[in-house]
Protein backbone atom coordinates (compact mmCIF):
# COMPACT_ATOMS: atom_id res chain seq x y z
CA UNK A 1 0.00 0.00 0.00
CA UNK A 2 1.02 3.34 -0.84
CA UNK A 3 -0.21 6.44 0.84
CA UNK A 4 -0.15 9.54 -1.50
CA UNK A 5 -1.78 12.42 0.49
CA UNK A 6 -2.29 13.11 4.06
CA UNK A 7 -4.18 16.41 4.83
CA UNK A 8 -2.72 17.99 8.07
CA UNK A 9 -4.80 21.23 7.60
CA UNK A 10 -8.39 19.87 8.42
CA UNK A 11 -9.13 16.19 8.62
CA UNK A 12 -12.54 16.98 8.46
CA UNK A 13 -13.46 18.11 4.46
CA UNK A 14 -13.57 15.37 3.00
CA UNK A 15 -10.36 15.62 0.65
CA UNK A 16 -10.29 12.66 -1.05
CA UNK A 17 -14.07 11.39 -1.81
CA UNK A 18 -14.50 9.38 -4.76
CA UNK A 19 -11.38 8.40 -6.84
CA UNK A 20 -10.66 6.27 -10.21
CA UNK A 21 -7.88 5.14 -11.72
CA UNK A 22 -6.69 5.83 -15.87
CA UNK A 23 -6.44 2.60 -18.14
CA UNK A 24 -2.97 2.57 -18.12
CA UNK A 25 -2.55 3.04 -14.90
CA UNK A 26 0.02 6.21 -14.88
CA UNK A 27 -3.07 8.77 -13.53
CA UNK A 28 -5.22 8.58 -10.26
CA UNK A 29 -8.55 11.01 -10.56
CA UNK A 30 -10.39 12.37 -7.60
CA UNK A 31 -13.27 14.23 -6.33
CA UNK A 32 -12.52 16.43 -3.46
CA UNK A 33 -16.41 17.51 -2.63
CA UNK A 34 -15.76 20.44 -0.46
CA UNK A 35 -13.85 22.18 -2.35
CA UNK A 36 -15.99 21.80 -5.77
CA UNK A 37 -12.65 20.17 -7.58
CA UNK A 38 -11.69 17.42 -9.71
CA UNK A 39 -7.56 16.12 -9.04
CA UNK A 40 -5.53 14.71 -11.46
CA UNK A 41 -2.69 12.65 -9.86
CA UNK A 42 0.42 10.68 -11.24
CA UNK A 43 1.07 7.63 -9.11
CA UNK A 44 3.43 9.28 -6.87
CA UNK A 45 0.68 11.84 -5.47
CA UNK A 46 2.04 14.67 -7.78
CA UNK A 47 -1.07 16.80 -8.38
CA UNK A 48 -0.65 17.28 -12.52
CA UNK A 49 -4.20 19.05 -12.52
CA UNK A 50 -7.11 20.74 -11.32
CA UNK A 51 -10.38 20.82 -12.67
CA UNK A 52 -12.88 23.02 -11.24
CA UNK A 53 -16.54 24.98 -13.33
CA UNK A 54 -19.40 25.82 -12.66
CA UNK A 55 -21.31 23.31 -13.57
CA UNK A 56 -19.87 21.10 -10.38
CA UNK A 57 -20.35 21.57 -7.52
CA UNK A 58 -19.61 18.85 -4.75
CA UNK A 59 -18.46 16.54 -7.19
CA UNK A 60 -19.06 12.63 -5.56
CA UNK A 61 -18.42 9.67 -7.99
CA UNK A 62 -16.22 9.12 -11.01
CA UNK A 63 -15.28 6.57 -13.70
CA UNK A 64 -12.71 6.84 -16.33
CA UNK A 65 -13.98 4.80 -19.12
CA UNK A 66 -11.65 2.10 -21.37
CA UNK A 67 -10.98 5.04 -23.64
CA UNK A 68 -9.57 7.29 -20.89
CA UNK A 69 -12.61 9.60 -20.62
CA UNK A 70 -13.71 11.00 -17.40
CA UNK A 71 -16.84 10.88 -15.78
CA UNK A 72 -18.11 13.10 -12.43
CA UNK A 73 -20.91 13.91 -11.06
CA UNK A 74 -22.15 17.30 -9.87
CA UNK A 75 -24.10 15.53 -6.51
CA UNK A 76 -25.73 19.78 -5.68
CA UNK A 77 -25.09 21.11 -9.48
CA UNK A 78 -27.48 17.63 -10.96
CA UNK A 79 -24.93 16.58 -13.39
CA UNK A 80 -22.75 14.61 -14.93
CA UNK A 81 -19.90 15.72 -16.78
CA UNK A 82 -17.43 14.64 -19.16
CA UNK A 83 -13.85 15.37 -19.00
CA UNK A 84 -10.95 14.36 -20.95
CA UNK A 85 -8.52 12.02 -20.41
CA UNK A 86 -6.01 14.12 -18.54
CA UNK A 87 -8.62 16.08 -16.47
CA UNK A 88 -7.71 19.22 -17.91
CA UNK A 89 -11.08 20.40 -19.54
CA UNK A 90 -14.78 19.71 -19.58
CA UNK A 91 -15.85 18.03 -23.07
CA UNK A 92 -19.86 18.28 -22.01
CA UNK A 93 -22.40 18.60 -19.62
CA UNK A 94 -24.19 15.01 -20.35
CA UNK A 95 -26.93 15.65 -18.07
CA UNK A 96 -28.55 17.84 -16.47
CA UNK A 97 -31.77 18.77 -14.40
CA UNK A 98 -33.08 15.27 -14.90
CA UNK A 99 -30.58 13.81 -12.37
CA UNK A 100 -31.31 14.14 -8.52
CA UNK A 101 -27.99 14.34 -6.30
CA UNK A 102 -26.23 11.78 -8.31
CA UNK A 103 -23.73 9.85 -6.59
CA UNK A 104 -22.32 7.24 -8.63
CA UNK A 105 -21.88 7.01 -12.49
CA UNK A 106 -20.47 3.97 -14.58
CA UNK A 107 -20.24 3.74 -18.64
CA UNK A 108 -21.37 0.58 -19.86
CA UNK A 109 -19.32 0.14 -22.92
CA UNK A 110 -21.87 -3.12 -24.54
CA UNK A 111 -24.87 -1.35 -24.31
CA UNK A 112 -23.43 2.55 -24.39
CA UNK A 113 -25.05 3.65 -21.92
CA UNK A 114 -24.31 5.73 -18.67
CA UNK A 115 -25.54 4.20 -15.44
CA UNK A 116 -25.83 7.29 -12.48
CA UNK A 117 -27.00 6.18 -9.45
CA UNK A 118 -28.43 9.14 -7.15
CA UNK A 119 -28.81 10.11 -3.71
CA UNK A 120 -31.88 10.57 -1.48
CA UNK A 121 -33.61 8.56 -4.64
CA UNK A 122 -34.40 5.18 -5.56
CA UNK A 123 -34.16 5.54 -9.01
CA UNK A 124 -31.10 4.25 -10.94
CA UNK A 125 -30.49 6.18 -14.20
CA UNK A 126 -29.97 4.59 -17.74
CA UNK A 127 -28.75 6.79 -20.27
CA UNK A 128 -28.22 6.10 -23.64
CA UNK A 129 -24.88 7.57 -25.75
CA UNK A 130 -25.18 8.17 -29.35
């Protein structure tokens, strides 16, 4: 086991909620919810980016798909965006308004479709990808 970061400041934001790994391995992504911000890691803990717009705020699950494309969802904004591979920029807004607190998202590559699962609902979320 490896531990990349320890925050000293204040143990209690939650730093480090949701995080997903790149294809090949060399990138670690992760949601840090209170501070509205998606981290791009290498594998020794070396921040390489920060993400951060409008469109999320406290920012719960991601996926990276088998392409390299980032998924995170917005849990207060309602959305799910798409990032590229490196975390640098937003490619789209894939949902929006629809969604209630979502909390977990997962590309289905067989039947292209998003799955978002969302908070304070029962209701898992299919969407299809054209």
């Amino acid at each position: 086991m490896i531990l990349l970061i320890t925050n000293y400041n204040d143990p209690t934001l939650f730093t480090v909620y949701k995080c997903a790994v790149s294809p090949s391995g060399d990138k670690i992504f992760i949601t840090n919810k209170s501070h509205h911000k998606v981290l791009t890691l290498a594998r020794d803990g070396t921040v390489l980016q920060t993400f951060k717009d409008p469109d999320l705020q406290h920012p719960r699950g991601i996926h990276v798909t088998a392409l390299g494309q980032v998924l995170v969802c917005g849990g207060s904004s309602h959305t799910i965006l798409q990032l590229d591979g490196e975390g640098k920029k937003k490619l789209a807004t894939l949902a929006t308004k629809r969604l209630k607190y979502p909390h977990s998202v997962f590309y289905n590559r067989s039947t292209a479709s998003i799955i978002v699962g969302q908070r304070f609902c029962t209701d898992i979320l299919v969407l299809r990808v054209k």
